[in-house]
PDB file of N, CA and C in Angstrom:
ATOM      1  N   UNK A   1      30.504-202.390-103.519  1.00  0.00           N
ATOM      2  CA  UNK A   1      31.502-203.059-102.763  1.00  0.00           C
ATOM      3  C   UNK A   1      32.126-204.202-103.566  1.00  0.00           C
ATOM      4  N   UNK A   2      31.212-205.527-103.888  1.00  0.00           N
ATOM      5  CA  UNK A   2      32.052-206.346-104.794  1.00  0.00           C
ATOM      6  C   UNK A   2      31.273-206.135-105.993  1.00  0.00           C
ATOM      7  N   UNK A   3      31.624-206.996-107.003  1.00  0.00           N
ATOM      8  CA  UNK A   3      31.579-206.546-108.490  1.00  0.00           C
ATOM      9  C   UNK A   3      31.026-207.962-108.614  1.00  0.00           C
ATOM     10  N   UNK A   4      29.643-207.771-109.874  1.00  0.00           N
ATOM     11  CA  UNK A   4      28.779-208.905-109.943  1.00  0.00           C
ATOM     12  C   UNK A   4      29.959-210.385-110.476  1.00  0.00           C
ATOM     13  N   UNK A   5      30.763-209.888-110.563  1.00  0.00           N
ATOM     14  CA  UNK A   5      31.949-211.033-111.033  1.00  0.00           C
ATOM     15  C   UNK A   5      32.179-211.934-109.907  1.00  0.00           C
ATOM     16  N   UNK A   6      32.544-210.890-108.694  1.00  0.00           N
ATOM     17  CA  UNK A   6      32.972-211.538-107.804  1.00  0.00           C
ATOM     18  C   UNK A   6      31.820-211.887-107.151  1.00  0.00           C
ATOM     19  N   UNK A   7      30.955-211.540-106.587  1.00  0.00           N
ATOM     20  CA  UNK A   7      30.088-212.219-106.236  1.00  0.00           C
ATOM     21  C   UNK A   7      29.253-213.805-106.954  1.00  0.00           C
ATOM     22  N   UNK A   8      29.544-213.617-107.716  1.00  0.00           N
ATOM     23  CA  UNK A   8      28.912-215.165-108.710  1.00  0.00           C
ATOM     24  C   UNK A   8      30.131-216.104-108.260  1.00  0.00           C
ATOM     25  N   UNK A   9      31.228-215.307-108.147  1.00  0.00           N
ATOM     26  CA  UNK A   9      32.618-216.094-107.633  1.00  0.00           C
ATOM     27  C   UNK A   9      32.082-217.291-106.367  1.00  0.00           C
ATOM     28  N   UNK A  10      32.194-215.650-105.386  1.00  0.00           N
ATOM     29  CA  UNK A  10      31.574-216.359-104.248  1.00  0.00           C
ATOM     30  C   UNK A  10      30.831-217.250-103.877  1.00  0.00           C
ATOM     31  N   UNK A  11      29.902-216.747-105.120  1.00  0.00           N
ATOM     32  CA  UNK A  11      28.441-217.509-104.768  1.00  0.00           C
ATOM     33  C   UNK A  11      28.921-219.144-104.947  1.00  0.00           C
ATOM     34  N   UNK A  12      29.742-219.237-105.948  1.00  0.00           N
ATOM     35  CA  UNK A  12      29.579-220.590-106.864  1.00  0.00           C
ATOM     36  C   UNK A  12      30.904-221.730-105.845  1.00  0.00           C
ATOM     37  N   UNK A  13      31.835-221.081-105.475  1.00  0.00           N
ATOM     38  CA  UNK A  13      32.238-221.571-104.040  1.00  0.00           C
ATOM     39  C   UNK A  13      32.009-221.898-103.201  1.00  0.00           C
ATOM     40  N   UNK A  14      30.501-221.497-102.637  1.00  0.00           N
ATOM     41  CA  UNK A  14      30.058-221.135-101.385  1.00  0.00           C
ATOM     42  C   UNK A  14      29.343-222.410-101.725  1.00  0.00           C
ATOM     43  N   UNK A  15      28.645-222.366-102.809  1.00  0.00           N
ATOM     44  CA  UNK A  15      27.114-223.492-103.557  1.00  0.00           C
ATOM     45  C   UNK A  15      27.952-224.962-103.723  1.00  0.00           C
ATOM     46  N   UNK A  16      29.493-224.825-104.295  1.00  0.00           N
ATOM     47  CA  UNK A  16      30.571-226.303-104.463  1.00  0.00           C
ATOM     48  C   UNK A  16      31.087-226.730-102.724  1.00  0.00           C
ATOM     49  N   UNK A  17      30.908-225.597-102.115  1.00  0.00           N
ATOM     50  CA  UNK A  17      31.454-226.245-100.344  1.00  0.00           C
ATOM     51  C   UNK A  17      30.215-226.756-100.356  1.00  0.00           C
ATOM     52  N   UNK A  18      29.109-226.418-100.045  1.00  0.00           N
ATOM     53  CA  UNK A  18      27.928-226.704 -99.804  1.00  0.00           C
ATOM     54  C   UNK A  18      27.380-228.289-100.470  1.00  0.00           C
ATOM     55  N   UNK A  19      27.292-228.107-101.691  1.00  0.00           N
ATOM     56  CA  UNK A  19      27.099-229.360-102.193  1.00  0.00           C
ATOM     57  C   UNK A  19      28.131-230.429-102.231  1.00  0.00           C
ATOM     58  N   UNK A  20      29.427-229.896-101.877  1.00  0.00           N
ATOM     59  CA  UNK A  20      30.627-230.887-101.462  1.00  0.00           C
ATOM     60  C   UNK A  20      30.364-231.702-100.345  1.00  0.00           C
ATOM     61  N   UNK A  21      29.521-230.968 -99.277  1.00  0.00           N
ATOM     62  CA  UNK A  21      29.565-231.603 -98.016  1.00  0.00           C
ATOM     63  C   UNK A  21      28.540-232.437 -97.670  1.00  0.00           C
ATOM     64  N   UNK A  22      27.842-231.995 -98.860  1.00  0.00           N
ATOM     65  CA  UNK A  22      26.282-232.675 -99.034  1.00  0.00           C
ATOM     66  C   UNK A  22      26.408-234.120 -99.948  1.00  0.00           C
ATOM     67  N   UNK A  23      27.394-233.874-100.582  1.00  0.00           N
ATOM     68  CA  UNK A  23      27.749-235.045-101.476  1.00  0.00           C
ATOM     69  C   UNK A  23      28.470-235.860-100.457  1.00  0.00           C
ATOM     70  N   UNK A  24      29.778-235.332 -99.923  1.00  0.00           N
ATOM     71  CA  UNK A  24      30.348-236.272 -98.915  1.00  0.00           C
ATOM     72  C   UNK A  24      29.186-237.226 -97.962  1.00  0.00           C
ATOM     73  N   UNK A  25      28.547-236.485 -97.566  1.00  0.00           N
ATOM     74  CA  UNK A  25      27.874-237.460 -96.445  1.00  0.00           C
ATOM     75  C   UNK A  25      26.993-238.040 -96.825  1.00  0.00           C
ATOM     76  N   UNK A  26      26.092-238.086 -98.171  1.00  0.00           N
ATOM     77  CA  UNK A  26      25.482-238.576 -99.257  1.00  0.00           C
ATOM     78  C   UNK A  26      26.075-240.093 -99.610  1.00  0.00           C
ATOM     79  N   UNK A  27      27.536-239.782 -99.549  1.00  0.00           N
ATOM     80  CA  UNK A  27      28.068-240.887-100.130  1.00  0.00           C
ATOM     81  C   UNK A  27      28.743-241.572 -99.100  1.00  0.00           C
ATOM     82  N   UNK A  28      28.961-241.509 -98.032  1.00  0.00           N
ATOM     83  CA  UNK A  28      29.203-242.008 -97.143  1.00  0.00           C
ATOM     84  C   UNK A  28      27.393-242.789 -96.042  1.00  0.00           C
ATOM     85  N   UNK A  29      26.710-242.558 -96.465  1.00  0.00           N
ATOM     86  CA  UNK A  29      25.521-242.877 -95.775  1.00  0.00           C
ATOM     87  C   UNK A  29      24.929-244.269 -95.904  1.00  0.00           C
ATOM     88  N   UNK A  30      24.660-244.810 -94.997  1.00  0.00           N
ATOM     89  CA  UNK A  30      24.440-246.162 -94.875  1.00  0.00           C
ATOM     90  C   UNK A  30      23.319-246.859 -96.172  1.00  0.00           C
ATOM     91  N   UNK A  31      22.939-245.900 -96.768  1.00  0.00           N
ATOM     92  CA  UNK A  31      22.508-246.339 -98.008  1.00  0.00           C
ATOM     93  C   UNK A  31      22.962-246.191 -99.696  1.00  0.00           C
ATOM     94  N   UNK A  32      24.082-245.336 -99.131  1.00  0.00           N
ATOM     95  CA  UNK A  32      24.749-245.323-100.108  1.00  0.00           C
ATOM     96  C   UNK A  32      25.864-246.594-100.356  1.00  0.00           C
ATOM     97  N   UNK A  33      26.203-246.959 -98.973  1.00  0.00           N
ATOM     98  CA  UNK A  33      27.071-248.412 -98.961  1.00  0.00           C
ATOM     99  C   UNK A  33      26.670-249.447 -99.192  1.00  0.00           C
ATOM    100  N   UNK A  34      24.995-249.574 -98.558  1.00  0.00           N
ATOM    101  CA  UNK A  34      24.329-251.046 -99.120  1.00  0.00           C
ATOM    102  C   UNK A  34      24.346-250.878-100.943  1.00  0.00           C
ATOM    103  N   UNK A  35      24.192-249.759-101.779  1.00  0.00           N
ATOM    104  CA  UNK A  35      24.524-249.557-102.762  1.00  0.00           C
ATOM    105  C   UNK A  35      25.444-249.556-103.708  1.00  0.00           C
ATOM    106  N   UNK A  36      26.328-249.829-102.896  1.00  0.00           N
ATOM    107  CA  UNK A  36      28.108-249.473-103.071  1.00  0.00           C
ATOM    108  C   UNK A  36      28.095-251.470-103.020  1.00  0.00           C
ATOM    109  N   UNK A  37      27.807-251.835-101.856  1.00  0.00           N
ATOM    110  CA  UNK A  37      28.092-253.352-101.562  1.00  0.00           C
ATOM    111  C   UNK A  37      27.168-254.088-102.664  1.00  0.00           C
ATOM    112  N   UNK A  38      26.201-253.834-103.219  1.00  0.00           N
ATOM    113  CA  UNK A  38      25.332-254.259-104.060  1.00  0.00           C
ATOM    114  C   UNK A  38      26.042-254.893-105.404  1.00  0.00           C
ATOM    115  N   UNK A  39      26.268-253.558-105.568  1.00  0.00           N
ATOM    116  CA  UNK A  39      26.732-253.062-106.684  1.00  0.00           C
ATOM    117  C   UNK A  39      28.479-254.012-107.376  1.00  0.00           C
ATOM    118  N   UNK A  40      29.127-253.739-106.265  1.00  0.00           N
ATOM    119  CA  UNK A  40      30.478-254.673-105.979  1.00  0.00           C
ATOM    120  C   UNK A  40      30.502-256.179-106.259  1.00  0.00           C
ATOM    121  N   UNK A  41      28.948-256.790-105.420  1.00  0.00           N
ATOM    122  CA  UNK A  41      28.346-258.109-105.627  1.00  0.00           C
ATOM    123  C   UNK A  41      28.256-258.566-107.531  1.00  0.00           C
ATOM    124  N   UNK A  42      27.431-257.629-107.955  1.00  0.00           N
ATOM    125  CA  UNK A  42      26.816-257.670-108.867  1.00  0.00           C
ATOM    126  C   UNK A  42      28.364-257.749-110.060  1.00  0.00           C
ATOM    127  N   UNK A  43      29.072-256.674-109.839  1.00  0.00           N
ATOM    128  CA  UNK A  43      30.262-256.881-110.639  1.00  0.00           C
ATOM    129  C   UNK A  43      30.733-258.419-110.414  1.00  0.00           C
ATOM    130  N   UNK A  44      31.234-258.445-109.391  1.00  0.00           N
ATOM    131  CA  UNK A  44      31.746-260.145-108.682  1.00  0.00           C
ATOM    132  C   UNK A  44      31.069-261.565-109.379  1.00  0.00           C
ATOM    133  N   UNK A  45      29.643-261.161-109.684  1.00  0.00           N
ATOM    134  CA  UNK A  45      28.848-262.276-110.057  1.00  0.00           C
ATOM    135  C   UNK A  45      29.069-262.159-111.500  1.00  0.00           C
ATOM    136  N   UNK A  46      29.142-261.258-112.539  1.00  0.00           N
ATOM    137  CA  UNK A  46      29.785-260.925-113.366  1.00  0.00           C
ATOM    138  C   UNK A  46      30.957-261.468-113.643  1.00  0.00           C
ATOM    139  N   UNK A  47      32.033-261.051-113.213  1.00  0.00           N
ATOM    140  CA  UNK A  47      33.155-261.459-113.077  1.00  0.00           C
ATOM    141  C   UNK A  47      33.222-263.233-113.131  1.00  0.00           C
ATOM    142  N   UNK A  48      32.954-263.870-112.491  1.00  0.00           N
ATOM    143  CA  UNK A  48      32.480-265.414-111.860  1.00  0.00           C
ATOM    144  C   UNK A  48      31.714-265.575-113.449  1.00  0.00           C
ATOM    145  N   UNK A  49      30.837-265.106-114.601  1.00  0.00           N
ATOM    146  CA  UNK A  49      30.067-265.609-115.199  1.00  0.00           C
ATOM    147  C   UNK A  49      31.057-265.456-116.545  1.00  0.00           C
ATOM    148  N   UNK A  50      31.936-264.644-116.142  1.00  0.00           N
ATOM    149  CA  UNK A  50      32.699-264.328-117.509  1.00  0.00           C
ATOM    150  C   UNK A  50      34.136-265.273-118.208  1.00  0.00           C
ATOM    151  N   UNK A  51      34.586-265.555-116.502  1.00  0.00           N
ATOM    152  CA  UNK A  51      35.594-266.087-116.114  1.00  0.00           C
ATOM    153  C   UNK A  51      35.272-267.883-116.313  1.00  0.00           C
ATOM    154  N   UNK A  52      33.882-268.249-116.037  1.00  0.00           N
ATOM    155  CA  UNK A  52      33.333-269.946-116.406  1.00  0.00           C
ATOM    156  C   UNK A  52      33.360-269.659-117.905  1.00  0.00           C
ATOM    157  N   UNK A  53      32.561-268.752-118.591  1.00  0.00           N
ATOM    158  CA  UNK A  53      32.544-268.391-120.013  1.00  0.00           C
ATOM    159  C   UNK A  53      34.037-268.657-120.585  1.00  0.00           C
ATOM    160  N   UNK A  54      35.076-267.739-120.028  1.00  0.00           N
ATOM    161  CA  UNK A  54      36.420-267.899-120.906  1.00  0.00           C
ATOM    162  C   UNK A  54      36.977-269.723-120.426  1.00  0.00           C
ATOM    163  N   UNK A  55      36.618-270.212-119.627  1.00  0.00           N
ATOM    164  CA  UNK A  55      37.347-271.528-119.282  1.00  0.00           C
ATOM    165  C   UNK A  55      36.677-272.243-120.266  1.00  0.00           C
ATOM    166  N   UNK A  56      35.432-272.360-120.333  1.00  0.00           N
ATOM    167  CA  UNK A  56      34.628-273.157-121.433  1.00  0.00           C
ATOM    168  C   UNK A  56      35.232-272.820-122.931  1.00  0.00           C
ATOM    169  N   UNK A  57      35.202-271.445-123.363  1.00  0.00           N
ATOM    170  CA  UNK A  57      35.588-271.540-125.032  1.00  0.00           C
ATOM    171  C   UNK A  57      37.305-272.157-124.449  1.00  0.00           C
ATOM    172  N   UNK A  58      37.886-271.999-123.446  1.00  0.00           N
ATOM    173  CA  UNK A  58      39.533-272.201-123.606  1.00  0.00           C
ATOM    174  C   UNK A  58      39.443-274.154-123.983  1.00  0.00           C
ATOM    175  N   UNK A  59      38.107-274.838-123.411  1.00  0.00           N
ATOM    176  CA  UNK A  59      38.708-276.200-123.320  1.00  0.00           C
ATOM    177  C   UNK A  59      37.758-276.496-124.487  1.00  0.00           C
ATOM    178  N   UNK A  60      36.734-275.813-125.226  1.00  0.00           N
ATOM    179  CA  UNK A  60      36.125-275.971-126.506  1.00  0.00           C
ATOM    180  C   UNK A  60      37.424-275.504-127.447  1.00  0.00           C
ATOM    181  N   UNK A  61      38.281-274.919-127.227  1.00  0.00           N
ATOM    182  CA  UNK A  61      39.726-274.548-128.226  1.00  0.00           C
ATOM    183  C   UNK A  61      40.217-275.347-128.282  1.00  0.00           C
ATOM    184  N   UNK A  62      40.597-276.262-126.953  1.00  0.00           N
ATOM    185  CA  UNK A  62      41.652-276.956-127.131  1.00  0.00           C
ATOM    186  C   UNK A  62      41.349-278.143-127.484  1.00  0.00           C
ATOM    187  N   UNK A  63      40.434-278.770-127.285  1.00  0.00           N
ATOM    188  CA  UNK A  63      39.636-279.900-128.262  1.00  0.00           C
ATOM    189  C   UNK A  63      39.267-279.575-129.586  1.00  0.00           C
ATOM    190  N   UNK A  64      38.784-278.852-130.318  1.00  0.00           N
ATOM    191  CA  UNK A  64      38.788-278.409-131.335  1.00  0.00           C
ATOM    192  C   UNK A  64      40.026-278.521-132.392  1.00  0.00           C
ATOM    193  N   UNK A  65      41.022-277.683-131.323  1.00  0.00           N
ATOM    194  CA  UNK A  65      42.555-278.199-131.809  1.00  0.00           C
ATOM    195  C   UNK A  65      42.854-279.584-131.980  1.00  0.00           C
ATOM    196  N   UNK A  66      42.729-280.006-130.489  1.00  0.00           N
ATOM    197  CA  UNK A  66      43.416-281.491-130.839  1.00  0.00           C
ATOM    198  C   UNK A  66      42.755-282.320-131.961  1.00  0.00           C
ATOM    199  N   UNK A  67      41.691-282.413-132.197  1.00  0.00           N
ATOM    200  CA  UNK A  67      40.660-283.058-133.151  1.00  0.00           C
ATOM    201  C   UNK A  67      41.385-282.659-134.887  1.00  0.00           C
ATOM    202  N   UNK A  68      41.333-281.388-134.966  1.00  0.00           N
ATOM    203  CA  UNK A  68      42.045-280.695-136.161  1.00  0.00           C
ATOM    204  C   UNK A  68      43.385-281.869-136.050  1.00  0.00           C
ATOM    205  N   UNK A  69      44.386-281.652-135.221  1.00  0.00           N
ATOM    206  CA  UNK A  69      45.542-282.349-135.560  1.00  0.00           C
ATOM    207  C   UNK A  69      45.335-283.687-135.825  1.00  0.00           C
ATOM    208  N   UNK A  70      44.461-284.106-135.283  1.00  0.00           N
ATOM    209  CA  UNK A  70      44.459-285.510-135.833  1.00  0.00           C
ATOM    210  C   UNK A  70      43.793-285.951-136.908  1.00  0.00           C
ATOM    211  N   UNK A  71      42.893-284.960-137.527  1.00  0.00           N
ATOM    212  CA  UNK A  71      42.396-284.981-139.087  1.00  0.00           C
ATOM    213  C   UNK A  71      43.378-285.080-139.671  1.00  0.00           C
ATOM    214  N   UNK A  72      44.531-284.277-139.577  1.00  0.00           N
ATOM    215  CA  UNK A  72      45.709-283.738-140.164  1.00  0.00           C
ATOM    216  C   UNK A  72      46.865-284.920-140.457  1.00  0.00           C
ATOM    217  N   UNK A  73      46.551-285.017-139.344  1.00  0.00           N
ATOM    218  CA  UNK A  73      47.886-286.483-139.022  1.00  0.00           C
ATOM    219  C   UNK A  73      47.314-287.999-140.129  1.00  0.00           C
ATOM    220  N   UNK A  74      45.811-288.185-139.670  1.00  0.00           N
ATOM    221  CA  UNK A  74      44.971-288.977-140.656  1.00  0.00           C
ATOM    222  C   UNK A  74      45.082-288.973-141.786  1.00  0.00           C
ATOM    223  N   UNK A  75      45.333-287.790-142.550  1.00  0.00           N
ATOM    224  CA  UNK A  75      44.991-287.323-143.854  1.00  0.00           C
ATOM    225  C   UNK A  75      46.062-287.731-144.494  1.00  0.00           C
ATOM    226  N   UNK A  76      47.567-287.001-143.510  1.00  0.00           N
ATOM    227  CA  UNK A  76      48.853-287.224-144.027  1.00  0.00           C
ATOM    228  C   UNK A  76      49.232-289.034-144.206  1.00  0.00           C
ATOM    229  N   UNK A  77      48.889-289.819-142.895  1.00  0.00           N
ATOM    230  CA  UNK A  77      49.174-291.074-143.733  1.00  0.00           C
ATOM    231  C   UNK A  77      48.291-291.760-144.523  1.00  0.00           C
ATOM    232  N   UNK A  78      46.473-291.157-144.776  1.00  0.00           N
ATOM    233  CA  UNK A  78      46.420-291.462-146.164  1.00  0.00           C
ATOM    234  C   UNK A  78      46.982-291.276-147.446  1.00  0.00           C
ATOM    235  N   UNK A  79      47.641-290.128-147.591  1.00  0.00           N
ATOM    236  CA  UNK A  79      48.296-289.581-148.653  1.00  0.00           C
ATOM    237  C   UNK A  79      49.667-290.692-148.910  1.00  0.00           C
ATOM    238  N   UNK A  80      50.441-290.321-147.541  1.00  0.00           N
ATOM    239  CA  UNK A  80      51.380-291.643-147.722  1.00  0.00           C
ATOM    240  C   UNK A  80      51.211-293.071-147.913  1.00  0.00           C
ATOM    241  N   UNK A  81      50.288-293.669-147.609  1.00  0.00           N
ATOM    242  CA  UNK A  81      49.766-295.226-148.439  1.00  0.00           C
ATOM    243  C   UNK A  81      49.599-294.706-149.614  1.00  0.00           C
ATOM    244  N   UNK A  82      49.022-293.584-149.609  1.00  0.00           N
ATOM    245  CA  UNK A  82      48.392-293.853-151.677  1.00  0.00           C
ATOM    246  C   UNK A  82      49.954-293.451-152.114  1.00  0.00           C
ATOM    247  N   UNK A  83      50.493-292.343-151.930  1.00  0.00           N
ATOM    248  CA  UNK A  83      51.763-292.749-152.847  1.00  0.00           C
ATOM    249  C   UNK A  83      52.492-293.890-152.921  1.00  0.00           C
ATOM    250  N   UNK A  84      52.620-294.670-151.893  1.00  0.00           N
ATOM    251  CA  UNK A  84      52.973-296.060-151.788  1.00  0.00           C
ATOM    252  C   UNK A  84      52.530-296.666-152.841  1.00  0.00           C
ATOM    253  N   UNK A  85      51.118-297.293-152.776  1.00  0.00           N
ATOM    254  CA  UNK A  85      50.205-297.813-153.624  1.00  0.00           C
ATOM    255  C   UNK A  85      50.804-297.206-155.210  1.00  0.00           C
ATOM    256  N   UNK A  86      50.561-296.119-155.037  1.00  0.00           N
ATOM    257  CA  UNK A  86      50.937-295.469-156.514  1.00  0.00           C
ATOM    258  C   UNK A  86      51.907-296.024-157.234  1.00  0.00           C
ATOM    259  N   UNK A  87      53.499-296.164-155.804  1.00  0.00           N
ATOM    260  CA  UNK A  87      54.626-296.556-156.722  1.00  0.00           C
ATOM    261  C   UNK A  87      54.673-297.721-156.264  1.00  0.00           C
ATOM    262  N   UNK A  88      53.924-298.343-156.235  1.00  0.00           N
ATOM    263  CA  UNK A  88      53.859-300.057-156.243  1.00  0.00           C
ATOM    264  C   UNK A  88      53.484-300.768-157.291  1.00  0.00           C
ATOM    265  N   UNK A  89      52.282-299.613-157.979  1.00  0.00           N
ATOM    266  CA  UNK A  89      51.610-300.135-159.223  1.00  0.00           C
ATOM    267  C   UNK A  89      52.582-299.590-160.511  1.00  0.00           C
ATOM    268  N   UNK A  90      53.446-298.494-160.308  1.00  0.00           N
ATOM    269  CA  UNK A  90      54.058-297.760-161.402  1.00  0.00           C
ATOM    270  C   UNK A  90      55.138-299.285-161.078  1.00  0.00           C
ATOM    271  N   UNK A  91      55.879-299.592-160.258  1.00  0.00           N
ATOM    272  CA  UNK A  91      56.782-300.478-160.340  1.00  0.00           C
ATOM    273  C   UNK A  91      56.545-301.945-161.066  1.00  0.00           C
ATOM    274  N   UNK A  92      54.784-302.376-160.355  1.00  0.00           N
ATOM    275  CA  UNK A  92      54.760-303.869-161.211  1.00  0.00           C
ATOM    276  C   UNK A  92      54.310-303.621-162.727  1.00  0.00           C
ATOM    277  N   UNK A  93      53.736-302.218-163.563  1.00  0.00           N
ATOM    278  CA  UNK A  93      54.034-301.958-164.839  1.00  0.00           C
ATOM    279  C   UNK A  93      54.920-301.846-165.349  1.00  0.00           C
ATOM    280  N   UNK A  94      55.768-301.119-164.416  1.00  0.00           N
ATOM    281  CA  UNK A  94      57.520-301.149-165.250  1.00  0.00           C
ATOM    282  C   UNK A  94      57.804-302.773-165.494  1.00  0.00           C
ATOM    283  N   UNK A  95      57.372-303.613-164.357  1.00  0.00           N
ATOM    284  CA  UNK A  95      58.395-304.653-164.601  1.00  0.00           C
ATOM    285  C   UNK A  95      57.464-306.002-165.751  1.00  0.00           C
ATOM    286  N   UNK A  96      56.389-305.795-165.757  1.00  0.00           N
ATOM    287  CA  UNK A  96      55.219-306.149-167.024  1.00  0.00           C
ATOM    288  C   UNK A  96      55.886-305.671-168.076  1.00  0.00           C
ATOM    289  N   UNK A  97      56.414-304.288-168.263  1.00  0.00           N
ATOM    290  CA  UNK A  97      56.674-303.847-170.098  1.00  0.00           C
ATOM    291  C   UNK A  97      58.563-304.562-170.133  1.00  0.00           C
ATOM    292  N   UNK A  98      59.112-304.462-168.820  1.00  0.00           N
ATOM    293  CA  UNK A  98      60.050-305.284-169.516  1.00  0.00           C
ATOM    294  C   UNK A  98      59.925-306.880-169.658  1.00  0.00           C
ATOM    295  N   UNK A  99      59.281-307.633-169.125  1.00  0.00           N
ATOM    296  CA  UNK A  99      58.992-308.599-169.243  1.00  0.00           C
ATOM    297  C   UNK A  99      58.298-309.361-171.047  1.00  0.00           C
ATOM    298  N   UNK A 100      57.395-308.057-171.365  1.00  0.00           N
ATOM    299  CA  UNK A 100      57.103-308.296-172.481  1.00  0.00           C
ATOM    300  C   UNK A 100      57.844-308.152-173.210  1.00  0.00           C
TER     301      UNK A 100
END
């Protein structure tokens, strides 16, 4: 009557309704939701630990930064006194060799 083809057909249809409906209410079952709600929590608390994590490196950046710029800024008007200095001393030699 049917052909071992079709029957494995059947069969394997018959076995996916079956375990479809078994899965549906599986996953709908009041322990599958305290599982489901658990689980949701657990992401959430996650979420909350990741989110303090990124605020902390964001205000360890931005101090970090500001600190950098003001090395920077420091550095630059040491540089500018010493060239000062520099052509202060090149100027009172110039005016020593004409003097001599």
């Amino acid at each position: 009557m049917f052909s071992d083809s079709t029957l494995k057909k059947i069969g394997c249809f018959v076995g996916g309704v079956v375990f479809g409906t078994a899965g549906v209410k599986l996953l709908s079952s009041k322990d599958a939701k305290k599982v489901y709600t658990n689980c949701t929590a657990a992401v959430l608390r996650a979420k909350d630990c990741v989110m303090k994590t990124a605020t902390t490196v964001q205000e360890n950046a931005e101090d970090i930064l500001a600190e950098a710029q003001q090395i920077n800024e420091k550095r630059a008007q040491e540089e500018a006194m010493q060239v000062q200095e520099d052509d202060v001393q090149e100027d009172g030699a110039s005016e020593q060799e004409e003097n001599e």
